[in-house]
Protein backbone atom coordinates (compact mmCIF):
# COMPACT_ATOMS: atom_id res chain seq x y z
CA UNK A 1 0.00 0.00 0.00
CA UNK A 2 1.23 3.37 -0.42
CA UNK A 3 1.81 5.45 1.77
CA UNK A 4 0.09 9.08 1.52
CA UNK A 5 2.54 12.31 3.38
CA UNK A 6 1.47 13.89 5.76
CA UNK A 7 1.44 17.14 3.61
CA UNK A 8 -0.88 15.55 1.00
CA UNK A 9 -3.08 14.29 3.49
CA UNK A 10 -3.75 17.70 5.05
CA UNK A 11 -4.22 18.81 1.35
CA UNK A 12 -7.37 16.16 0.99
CA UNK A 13 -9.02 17.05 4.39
CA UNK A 14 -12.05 19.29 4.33
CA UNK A 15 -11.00 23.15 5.95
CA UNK A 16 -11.74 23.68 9.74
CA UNK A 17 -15.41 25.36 10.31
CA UNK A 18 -16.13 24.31 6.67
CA UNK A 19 -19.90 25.13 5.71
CA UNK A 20 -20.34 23.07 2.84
CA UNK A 21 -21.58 19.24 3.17
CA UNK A 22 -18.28 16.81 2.46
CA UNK A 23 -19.93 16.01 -0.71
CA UNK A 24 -20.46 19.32 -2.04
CA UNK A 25 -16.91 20.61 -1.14
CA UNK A 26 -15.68 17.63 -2.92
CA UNK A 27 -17.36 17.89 -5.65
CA UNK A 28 -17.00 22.30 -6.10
CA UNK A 29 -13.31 22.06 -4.92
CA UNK A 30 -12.74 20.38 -8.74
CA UNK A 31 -13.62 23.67 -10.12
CA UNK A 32 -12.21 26.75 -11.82
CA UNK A 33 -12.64 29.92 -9.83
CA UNK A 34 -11.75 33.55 -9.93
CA UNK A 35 -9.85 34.91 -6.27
CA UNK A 36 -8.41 37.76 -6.83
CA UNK A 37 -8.35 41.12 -9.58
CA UNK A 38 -4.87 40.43 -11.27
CA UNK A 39 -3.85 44.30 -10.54
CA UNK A 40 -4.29 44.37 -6.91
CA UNK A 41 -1.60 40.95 -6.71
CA UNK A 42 1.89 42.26 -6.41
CA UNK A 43 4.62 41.76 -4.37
CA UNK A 44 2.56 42.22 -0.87
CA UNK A 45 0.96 38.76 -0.29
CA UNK A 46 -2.79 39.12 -0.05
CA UNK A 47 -5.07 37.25 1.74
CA UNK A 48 -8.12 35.32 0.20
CA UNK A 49 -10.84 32.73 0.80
CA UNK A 50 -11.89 29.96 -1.28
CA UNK A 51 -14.47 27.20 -0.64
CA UNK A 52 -13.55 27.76 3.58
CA UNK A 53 -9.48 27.57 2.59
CA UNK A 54 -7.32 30.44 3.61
CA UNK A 55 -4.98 31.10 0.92
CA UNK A 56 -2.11 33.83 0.05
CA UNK A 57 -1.83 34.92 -3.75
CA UNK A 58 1.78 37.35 -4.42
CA UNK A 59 3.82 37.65 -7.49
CA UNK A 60 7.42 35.77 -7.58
CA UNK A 61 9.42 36.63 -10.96
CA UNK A 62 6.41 38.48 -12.10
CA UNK A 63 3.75 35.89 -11.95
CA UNK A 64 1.24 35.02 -9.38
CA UNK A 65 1.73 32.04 -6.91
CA UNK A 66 -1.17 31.11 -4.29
CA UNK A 67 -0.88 28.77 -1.73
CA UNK A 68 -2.71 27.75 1.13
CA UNK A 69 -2.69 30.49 4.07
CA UNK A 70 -0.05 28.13 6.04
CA UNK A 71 3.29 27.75 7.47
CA UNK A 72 3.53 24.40 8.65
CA UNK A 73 6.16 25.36 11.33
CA UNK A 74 3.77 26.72 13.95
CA UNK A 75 0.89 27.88 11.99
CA UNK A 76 1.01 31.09 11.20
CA UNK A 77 -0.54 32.79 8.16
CA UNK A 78 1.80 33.58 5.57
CA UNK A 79 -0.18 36.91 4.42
CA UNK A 80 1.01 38.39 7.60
CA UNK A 81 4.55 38.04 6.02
CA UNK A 82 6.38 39.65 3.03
CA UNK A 83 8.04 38.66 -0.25
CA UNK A 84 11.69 39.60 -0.75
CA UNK A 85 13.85 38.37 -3.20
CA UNK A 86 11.43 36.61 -4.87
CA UNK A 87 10.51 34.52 -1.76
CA UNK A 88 7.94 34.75 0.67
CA UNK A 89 8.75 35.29 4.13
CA UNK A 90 6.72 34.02 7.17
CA UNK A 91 6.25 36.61 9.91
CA UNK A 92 7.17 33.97 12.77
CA UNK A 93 9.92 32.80 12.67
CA UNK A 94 11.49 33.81 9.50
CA UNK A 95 11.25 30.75 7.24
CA UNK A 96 11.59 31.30 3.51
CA UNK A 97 9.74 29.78 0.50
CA UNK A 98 10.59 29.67 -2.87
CA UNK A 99 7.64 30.05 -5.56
CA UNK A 100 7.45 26.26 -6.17
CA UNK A 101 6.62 26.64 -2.21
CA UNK A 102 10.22 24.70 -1.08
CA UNK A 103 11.66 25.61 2.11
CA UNK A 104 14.91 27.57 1.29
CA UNK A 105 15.93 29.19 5.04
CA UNK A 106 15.06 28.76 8.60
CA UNK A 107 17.03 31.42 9.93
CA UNK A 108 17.30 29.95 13.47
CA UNK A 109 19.46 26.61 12.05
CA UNK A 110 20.67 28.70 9.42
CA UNK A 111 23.47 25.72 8.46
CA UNK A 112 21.34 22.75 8.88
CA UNK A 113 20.03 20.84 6.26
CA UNK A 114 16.51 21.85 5.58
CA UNK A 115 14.08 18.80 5.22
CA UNK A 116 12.15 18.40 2.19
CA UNK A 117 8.96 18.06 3.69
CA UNK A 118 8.82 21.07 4.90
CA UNK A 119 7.08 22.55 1.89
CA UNK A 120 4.02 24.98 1.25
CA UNK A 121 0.45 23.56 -0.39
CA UNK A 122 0.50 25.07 -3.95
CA UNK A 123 -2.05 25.77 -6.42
CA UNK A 124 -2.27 25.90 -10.22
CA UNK A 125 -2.86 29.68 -11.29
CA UNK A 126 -4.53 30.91 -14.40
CA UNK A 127 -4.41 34.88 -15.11
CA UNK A 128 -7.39 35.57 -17.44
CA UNK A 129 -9.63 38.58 -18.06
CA UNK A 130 -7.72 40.90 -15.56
CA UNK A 131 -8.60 37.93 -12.60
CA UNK A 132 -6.66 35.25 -10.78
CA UNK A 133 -8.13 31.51 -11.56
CA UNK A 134 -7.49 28.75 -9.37
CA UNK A 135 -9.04 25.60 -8.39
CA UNK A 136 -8.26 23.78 -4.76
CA UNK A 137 -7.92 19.84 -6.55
CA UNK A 138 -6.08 21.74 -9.45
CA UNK A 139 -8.20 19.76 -11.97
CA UNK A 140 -7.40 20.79 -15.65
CA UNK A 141 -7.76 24.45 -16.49
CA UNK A 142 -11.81 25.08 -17.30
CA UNK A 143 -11.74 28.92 -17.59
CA UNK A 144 -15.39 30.63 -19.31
CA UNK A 145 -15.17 31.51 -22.62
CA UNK A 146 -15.25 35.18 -23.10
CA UNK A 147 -14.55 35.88 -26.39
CA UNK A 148 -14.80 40.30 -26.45
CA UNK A 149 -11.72 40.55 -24.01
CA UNK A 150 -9.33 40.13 -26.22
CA UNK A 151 -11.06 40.86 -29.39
CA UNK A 152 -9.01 44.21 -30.48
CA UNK A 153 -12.87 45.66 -31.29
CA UNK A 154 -14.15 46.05 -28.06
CA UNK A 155 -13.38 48.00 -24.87
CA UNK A 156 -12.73 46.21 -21.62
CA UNK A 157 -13.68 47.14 -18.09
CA UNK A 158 -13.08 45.72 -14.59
CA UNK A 159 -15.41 46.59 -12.01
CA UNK A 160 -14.13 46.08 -8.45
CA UNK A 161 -14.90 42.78 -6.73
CA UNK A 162 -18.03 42.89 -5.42
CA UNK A 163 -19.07 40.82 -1.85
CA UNK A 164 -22.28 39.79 -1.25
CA UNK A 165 -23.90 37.89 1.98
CA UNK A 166 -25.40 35.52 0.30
CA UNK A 167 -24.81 32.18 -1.68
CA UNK A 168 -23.42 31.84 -5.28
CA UNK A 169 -26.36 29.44 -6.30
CA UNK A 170 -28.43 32.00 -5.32
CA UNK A 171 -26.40 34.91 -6.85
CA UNK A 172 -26.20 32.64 -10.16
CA UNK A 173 -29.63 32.12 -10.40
CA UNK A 174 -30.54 35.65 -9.81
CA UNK A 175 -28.19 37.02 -12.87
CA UNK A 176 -29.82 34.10 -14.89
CA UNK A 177 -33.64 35.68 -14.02
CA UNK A 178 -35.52 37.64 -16.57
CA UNK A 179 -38.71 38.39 -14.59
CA UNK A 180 -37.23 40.49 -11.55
CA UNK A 181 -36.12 43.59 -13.75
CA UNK A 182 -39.18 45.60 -13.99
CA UNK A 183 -39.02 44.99 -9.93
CA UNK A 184 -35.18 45.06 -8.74
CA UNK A 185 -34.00 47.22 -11.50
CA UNK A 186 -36.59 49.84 -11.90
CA UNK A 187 -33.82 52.65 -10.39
CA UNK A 188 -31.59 51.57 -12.63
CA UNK A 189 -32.51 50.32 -16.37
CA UNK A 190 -35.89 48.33 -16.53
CA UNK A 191 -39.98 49.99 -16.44
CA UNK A 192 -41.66 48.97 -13.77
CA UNK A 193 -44.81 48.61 -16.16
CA UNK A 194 -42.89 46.05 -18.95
CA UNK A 195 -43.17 43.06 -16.75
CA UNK A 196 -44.40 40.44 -19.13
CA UNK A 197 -41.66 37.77 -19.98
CA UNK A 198 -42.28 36.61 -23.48
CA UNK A 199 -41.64 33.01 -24.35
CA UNK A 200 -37.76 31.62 -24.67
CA UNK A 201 -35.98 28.38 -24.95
CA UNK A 202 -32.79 26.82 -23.26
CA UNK A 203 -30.37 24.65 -24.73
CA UNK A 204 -28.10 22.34 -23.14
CA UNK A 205 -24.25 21.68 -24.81
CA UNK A 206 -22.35 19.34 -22.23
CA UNK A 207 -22.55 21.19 -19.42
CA UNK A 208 -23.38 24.80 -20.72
CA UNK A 209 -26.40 25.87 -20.73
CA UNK A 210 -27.58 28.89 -23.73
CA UNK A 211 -30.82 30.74 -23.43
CA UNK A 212 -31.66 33.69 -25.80
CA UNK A 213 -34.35 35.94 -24.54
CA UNK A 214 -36.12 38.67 -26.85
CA UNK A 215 -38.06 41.74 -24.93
CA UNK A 216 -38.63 44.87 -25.00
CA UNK A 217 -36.96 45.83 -22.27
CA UNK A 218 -34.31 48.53 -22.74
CA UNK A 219 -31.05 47.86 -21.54
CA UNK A 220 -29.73 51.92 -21.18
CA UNK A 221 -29.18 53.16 -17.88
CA UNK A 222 -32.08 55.76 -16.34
CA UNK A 223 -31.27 58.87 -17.78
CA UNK A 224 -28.72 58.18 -20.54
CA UNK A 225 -30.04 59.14 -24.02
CA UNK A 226 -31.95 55.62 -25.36
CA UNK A 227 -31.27 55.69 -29.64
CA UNK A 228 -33.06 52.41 -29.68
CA UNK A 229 -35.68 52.96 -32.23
CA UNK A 230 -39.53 52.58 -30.84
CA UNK A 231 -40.68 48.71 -30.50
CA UNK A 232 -36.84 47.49 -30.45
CA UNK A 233 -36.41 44.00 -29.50
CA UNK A 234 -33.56 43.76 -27.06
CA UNK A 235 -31.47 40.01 -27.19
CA UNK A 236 -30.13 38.93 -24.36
CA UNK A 237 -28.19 35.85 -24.65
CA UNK A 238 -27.51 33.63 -21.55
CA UNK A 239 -24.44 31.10 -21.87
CA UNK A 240 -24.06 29.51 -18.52
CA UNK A 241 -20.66 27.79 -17.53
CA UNK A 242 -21.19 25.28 -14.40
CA UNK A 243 -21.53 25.93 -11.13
CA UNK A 244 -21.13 28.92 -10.73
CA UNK A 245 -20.56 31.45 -13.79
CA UNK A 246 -22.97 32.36 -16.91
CA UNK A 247 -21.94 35.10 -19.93
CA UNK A 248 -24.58 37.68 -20.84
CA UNK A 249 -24.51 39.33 -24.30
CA UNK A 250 -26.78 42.17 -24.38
CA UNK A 251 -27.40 43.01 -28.20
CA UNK A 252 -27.83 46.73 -28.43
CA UNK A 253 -28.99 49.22 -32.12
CA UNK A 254 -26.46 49.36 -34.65
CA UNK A 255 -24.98 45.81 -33.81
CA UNK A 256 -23.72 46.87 -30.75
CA UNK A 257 -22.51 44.20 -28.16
CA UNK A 258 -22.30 44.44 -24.53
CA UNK A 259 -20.46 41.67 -23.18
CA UNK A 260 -20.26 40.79 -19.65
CA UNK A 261 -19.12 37.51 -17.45
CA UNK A 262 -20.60 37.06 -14.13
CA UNK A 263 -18.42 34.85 -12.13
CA UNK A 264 -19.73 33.84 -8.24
CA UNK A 265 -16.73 32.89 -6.67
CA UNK A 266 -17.79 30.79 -3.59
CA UNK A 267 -15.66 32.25 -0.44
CA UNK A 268 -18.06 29.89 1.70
CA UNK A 269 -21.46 28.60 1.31
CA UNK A 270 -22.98 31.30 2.47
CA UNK A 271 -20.37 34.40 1.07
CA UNK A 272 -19.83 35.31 -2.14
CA UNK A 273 -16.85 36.97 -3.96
CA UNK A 274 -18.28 38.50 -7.56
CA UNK A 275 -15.87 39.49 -10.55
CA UNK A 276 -17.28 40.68 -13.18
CA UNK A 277 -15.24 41.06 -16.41
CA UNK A 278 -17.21 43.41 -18.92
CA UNK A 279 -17.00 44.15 -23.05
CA UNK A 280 -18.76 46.15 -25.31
CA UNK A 281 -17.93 47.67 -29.39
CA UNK A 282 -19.86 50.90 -28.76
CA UNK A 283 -19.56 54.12 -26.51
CA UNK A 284 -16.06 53.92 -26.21
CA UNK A 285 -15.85 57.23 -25.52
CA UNK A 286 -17.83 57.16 -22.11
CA UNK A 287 -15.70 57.14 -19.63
CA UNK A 288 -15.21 53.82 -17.55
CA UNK A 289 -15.85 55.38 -14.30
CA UNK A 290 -19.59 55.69 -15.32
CA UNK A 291 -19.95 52.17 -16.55
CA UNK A 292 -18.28 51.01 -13.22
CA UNK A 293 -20.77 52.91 -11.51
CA UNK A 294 -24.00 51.91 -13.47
CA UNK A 295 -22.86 48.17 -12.95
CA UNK A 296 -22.22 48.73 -8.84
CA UNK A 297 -25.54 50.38 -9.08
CA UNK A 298 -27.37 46.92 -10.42
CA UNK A 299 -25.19 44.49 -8.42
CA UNK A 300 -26.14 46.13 -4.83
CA UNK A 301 -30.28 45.98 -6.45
CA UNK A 302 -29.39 42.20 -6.80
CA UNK A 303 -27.69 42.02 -4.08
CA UNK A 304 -30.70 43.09 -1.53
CA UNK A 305 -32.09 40.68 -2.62
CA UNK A 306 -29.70 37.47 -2.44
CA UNK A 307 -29.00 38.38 0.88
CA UNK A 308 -32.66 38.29 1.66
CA UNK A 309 -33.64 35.47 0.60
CA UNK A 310 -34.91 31.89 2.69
CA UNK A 311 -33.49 29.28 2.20
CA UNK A 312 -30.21 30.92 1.85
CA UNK A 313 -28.72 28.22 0.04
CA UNK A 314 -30.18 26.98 -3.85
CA UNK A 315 -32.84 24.20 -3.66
CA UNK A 316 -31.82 22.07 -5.92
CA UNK A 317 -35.17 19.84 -5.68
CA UNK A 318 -37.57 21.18 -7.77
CA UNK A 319 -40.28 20.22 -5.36
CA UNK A 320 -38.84 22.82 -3.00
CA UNK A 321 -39.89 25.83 -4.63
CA UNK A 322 -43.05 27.20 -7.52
CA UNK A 323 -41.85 27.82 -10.53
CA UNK A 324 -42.72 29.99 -13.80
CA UNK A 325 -42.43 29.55 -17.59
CA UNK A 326 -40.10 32.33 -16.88
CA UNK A 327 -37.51 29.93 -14.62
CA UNK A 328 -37.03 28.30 -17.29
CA UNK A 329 -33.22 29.21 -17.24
CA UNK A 330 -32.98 28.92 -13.38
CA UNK A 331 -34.56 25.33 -13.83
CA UNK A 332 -31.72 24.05 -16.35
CA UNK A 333 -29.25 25.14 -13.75
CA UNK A 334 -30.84 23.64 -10.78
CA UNK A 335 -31.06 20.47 -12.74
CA UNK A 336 -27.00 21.02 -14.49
CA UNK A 337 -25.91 21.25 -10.79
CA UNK A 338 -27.79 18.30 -9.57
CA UNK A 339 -26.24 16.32 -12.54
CA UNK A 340 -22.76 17.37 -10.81
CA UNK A 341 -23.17 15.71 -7.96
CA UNK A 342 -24.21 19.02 -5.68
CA UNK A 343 -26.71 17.66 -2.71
CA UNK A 344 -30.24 17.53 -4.24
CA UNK A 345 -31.53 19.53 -1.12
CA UNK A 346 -29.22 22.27 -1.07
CA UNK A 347 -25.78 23.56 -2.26
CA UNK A 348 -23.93 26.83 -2.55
């Protein structure tokens, strides 16, 4: 029989205080997730939270390392420390780590042979659409597709992270939703007297979900100029990317394209981390700060109400809740995340 080390065993238990059930940390811990806007990691280590794991992102011969939150000596959380000379520095005692997360100094034996155990828990990084990717059982690299960031035609902008009280089911399924506009968003784009949902479809691909939804619902903020001739039919198309991020292109006059990649980043079962990436071939002239601010605008609408909402986790029994021809989209998903193995009563 083999025998596992001590430092992978640690690596396979579940965190301390962790919120989700085994199963469901098991099976979201094989995912892709953003931590961290790729700007704010430099050569200060920063703290973050994933899935109930502490972990420290820095940068190490320019590129990001993350690790888990640990020095096996006596504990202590590496963010605390520093990084110089390209090594990370624990706040302790003074141990050193290289970026492949070796020991390389323990300044109290500073001649003794250093064992090779004593090593840091590393993670696979990804740096993608200004974010940090990572995933805790660093499966193989499953980043969204999100085609307008690098296509030389479009304009990109970064809003800050955005933290909500409230689960990333939950927060999913509400940026999925077509029938809460004309109710959440009436301050900010939608008329509280459009509230009819008109009939739509959903596809499934593998494990993607597409929707495209025709209204009439303007997507221009309240009190920018609206060019949309009378009787326009706005497309919104939904592309959802299990568990926990979903693509919205928002098809404006003129063939414009507003692009933008909602990613619920699951701190803990109950907290949510949202990045959200953003696109568009028109108005490239506005400035960014008021796009930045018309998007913080809608996410603290949604945001009210994710954090209001019982049961604060996602039902994924369909039994558990009513349902609309509207859910249609929000049924696909609970059903996509059942499929992956997520507990059928409730997940994150």
């Amino acid at each position: 029989m083999t025998k596992i080390s001590a430092l992978a065993e640690f690596q396979m238990q579940l965190p301390r205080d962790c919120t989700f059930t085994p199963n469901d940390w098991q099976v979201l811990s094989q995912y892709w997730y953003p931590v961290a806007i790729a700007e704010e990691i430099q050569y200060k280590p920063v703290s973050v939270k994933l899935l109930d794991v502490k972990l420290v992102c820095y940068r190490s011969h320019g590129k990001v390392v993350i690790a888990r939150d640990l020095c096996f000596h006596r504990g202590a959380p590496l963010s605390l420390g520093w990084v110089e000379n390209e090594e990370i520095v624990c706040p302790y005692h003074g141990f050193r780590y290289n970026c492949e997360g070796a020991c390389t100094s323990v300044p109290a034996h500073p001649t003794a042979k250093i064992s090779p155990k004593l090593k840091l828990i590393m993670y696979p990084v990804v740096e993608k659409y200004g974010l940090i990717w990572t995933s805790l059982a660093g499966t193989e690299e499953q980043i969204p597709e999100f085609s307008g960031w690098d296509d030389p035609d479009f304009i990109n902008i970064l809003p800050p992270s955005f933290d909500i009280a409230g689960s990333s089911g939950r927060q999913m399924e509400g940026f999925l939703d077509v029938s809460h506009f004309a109710y959440v968003h009436a301050n900010s784009f939608a008329d509280p007297d459009n509230t009819e949902v008109p009939q739509y479809k959903v596809r499934r691909e593998g494990n993607e979900l597409f929707a495209d939804y025709w209204s009439t619902v303007s997507n221009y903020g309240k009190g920018q100029e609206n060019p949309a001739p009378e009787g326009f039919m706005w497309l919104r198309a939904f592309r959802v990317f299990a568990p926990f991020a979903a693509s919205l292109t928002v098809h404006f006059p003129e063939d414009g394209k507003l692009m933008i990649l909602n990613c619920a980043s699951p701190v803990s079962a109950r907290y949510t981390r949202l990045f959200c990436p953003i696109s568009r071939n028109f108005d490239k002239s506005v400035p960014i700060e008021d796009t930045i601010n018309f998007n913080l605008q809608v996410f603290s609408e949604d945001r009210a109400m994710v954090e209001a909402q019982t049961p604060e986790d996602l039902p994924l029994d369909l039994t558990a809740e009513a349902h609309i021809p509207a859910d249609r989209t929000s049924i696909a998903y609970r059903q996509l995340l059942t499929e992956l193995g997520l507990g059928r009563n409730y997940t994150s």
